[in-house]
Protein backbone atom coordinates (compact mmCIF):
# COMPACT_ATOMS: atom_id res chain seq x y z
CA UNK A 1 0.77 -74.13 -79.47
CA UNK A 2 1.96 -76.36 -76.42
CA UNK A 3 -0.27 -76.51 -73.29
CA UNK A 4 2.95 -74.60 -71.51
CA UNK A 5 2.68 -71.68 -73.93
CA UNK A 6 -1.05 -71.86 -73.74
CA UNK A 7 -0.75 -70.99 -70.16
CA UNK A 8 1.70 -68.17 -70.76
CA UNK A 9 -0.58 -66.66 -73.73
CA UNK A 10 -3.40 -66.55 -71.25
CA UNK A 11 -1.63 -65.07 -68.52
CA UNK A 12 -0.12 -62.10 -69.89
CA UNK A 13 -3.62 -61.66 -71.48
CA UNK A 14 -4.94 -61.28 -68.03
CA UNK A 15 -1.67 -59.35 -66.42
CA UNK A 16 -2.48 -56.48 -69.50
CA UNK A 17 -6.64 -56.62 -69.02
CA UNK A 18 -5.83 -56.29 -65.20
CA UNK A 19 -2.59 -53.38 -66.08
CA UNK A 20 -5.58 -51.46 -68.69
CA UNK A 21 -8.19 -51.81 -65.80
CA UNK A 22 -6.13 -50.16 -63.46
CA UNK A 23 -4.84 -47.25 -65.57
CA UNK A 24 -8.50 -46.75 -66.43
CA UNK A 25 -9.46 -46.45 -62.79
CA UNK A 26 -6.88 -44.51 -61.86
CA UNK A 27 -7.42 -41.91 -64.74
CA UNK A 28 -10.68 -41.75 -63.52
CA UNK A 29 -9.99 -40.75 -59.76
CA UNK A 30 -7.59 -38.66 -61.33
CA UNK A 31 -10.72 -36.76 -63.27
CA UNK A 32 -12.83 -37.17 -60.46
CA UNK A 33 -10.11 -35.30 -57.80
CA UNK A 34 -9.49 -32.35 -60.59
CA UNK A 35 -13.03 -31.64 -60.64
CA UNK A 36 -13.33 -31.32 -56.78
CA UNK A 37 -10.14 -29.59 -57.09
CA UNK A 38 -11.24 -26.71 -58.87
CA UNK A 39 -12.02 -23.22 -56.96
CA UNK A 40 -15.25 -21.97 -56.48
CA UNK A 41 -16.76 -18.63 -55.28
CA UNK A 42 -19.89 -17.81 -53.74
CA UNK A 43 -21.40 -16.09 -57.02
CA UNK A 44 -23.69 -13.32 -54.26
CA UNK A 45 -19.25 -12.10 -53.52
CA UNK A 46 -18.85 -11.73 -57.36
CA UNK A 47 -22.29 -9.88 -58.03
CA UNK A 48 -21.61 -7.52 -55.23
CA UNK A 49 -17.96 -6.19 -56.36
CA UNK A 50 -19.10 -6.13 -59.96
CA UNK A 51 -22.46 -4.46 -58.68
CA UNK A 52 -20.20 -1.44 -57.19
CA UNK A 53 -18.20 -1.51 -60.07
CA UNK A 54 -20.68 -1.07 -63.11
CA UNK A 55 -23.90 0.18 -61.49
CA UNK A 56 -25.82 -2.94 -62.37
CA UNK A 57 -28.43 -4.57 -60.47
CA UNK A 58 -28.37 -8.41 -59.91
CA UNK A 59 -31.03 -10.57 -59.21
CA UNK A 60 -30.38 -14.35 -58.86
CA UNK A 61 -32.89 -16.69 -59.33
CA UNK A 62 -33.39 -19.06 -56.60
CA UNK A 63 -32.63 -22.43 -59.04
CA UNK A 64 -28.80 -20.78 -59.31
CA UNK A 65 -26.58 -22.78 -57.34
CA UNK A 66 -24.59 -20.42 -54.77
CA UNK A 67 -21.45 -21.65 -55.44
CA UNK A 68 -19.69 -21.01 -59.16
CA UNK A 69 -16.62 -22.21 -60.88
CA UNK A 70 -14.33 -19.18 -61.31
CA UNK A 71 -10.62 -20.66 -62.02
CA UNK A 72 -8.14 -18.76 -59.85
CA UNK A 73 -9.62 -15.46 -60.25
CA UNK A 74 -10.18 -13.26 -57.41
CA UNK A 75 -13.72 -11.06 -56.76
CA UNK A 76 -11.91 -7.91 -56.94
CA UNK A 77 -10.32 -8.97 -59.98
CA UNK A 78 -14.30 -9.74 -61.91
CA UNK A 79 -15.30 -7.10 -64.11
CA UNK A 80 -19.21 -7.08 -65.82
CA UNK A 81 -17.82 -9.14 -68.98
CA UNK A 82 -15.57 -11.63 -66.92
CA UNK A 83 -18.65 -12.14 -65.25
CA UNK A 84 -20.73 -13.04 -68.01
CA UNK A 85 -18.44 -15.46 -69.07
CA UNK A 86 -17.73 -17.25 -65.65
CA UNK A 87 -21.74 -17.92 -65.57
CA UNK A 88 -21.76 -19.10 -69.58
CA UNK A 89 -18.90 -22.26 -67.76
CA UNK A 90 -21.57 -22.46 -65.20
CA UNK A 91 -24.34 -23.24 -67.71
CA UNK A 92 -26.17 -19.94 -66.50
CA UNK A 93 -27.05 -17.14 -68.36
CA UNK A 94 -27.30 -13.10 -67.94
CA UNK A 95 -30.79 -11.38 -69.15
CA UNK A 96 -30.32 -7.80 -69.17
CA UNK A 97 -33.51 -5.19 -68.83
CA UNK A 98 -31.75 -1.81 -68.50
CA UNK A 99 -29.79 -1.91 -65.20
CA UNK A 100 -31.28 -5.04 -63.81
CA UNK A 101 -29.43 -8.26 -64.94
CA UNK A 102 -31.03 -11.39 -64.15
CA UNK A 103 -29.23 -14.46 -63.68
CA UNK A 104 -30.95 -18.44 -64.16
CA UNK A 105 -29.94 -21.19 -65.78
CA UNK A 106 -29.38 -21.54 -69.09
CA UNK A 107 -32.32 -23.83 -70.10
CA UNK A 108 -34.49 -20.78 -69.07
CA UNK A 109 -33.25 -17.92 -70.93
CA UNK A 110 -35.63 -18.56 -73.57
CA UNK A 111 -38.42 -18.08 -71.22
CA UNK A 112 -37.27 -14.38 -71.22
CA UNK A 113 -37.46 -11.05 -72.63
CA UNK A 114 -34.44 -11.02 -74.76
CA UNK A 115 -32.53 -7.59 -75.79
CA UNK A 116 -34.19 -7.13 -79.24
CA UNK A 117 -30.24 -5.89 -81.08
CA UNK A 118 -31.14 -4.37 -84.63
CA UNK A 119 -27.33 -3.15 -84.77
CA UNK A 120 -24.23 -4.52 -83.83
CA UNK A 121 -23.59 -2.00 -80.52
CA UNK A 122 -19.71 -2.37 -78.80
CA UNK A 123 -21.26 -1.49 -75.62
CA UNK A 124 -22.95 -4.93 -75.34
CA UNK A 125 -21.16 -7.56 -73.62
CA UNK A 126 -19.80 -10.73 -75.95
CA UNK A 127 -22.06 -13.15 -73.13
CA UNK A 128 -25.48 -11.06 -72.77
CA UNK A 129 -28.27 -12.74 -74.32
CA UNK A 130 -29.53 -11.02 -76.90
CA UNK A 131 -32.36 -11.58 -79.92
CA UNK A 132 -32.07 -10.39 -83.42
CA UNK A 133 -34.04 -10.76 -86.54
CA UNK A 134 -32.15 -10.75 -89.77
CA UNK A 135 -33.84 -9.58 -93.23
CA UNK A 136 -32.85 -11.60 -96.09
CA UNK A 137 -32.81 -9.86 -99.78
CA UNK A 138 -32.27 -13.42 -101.83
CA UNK A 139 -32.02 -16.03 -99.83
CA UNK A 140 -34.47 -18.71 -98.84
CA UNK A 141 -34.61 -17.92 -94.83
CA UNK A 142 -36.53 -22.08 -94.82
CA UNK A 143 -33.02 -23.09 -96.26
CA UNK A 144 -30.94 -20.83 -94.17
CA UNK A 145 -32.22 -21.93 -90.67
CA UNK A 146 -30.94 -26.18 -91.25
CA UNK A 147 -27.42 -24.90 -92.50
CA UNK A 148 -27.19 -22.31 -89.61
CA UNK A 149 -28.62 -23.62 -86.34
CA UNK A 150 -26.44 -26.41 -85.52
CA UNK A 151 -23.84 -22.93 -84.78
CA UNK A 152 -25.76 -22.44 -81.93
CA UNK A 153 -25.38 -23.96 -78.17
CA UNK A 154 -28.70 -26.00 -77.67
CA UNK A 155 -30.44 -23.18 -75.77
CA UNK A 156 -29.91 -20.97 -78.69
CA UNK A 157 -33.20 -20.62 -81.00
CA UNK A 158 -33.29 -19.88 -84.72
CA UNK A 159 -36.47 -20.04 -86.73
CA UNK A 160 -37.27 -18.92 -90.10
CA UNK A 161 -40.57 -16.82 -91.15
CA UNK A 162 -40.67 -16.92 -95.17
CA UNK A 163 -43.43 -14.62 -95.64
CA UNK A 164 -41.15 -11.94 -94.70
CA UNK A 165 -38.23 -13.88 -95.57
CA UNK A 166 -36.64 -13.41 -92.42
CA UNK A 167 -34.94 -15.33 -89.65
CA UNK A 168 -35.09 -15.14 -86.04
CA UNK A 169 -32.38 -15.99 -83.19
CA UNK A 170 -31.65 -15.64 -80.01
CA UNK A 171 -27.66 -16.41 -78.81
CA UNK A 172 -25.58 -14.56 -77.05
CA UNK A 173 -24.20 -11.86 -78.84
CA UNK A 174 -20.67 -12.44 -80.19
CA UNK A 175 -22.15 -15.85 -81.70
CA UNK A 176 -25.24 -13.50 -82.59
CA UNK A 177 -22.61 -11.19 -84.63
CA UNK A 178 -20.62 -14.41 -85.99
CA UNK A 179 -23.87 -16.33 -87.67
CA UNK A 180 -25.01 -13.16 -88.79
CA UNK A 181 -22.45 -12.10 -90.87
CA UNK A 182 -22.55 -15.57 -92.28
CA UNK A 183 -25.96 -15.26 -92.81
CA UNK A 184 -25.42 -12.01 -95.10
CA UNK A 185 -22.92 -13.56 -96.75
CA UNK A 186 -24.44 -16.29 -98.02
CA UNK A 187 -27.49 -14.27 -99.01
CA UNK A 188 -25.16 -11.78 -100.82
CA UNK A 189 -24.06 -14.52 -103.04
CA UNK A 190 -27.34 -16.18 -103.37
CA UNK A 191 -28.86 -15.15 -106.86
CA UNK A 192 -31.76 -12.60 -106.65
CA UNK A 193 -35.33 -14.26 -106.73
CA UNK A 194 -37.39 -14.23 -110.01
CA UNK A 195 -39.77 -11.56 -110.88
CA UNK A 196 -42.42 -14.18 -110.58
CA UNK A 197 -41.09 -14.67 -106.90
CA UNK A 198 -42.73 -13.05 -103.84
CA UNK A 199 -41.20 -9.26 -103.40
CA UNK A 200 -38.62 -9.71 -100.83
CA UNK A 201 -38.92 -6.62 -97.97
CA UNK A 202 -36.32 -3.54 -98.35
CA UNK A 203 -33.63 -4.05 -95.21
């Protein structure tokens, strides 16, 4: 390669670095202006309609920032579910205790008493938290809980208690519903334990 074309190679190298660098900053001012860009509502507005609406109680707890991402939706247009699932894109979460629903942030739900659901119930929202504990007949609950818990968002909990071959988890509800009918599934097709085997509990 001559010294001339040397040259050349080098400085289209450096004209594309230069053409990447600024269609990398540019995407990024882009991101950065869509995020400002988006709507928010002062989530006490929302809580009041929906409050009127459903007969519910809210208390927000004072870590809850005021302001929430809602899209273009309008207050009057929030129902109780809508609601639930504007605060799950906020990273908060809704604890229900009869007609008081208390709002925090997700990393704290855990921290609360959860809705204990034995039955799948319609009239529970798909974004409450809620806790269940699933018997198993056949399956090994210890093997169950590896398979199943990456399913759940990282404030989820799933744990496994083998002396009643059980498993407990706490989600909110429609994943609560989805892992498990998994879960029976699975132990459905799992092969019944030997005789010599610990009696599994009647569910």
């Amino acid at each position: 390669m001559t010294c001339r074309n040397l040259y050349a190679f080098y400085f289209l190298s450096l004209l594309l670095v230069v053409a990447f660098a600024g269609d990398a900053a540019a995407q990024s001012e882009s991101d950065e202006d869509s995020g400002r860009s988006l709507p928010t509502i002062d989530l006490a507005d929302i809580t009041e309609v929906v409050a009127r609406r459903s007969g519910k109680n809210f208390l927000i707890y004072h870590r809850v920032d005021p302001e929430v991402v809602v899209g273009h939706r309008r207050p009057r247009d929030i129902d109780y579910p809508t609601l639930l699932t504007i605060l799950r894109n906020n990273d908060l979460a809704a604890v229900s205790n009869g007609d008081n629903i208390s709002i925090m942030p997700v990393q704290m739900v855990r921290q609360h008493a959860l809705p204990i659901v034995h039955e799948d119930d319609d009239s529970i929202a798909d974004d409450e938290w809620v806790t269940r504990v699933i018997i198993l007949r056949n399956a090994d609950s210890r093997q169950l809980v590896p398979i199943m818990r990456p399913l759940l968002p990282q404030a989820g909990h799933m744990s496994a208690h083998p002396g009643s071959r059980s498993i407990l988890i706490a989600d909110r509800y429609a994943n609560v519903k989805r892992v498990t009918s998994m879960i029976r599934q699975i132990d459905a097709a799992t092969p019944q334990p030997s005789s010599s085997s610990s009696a599994s509990p009647s569910q």
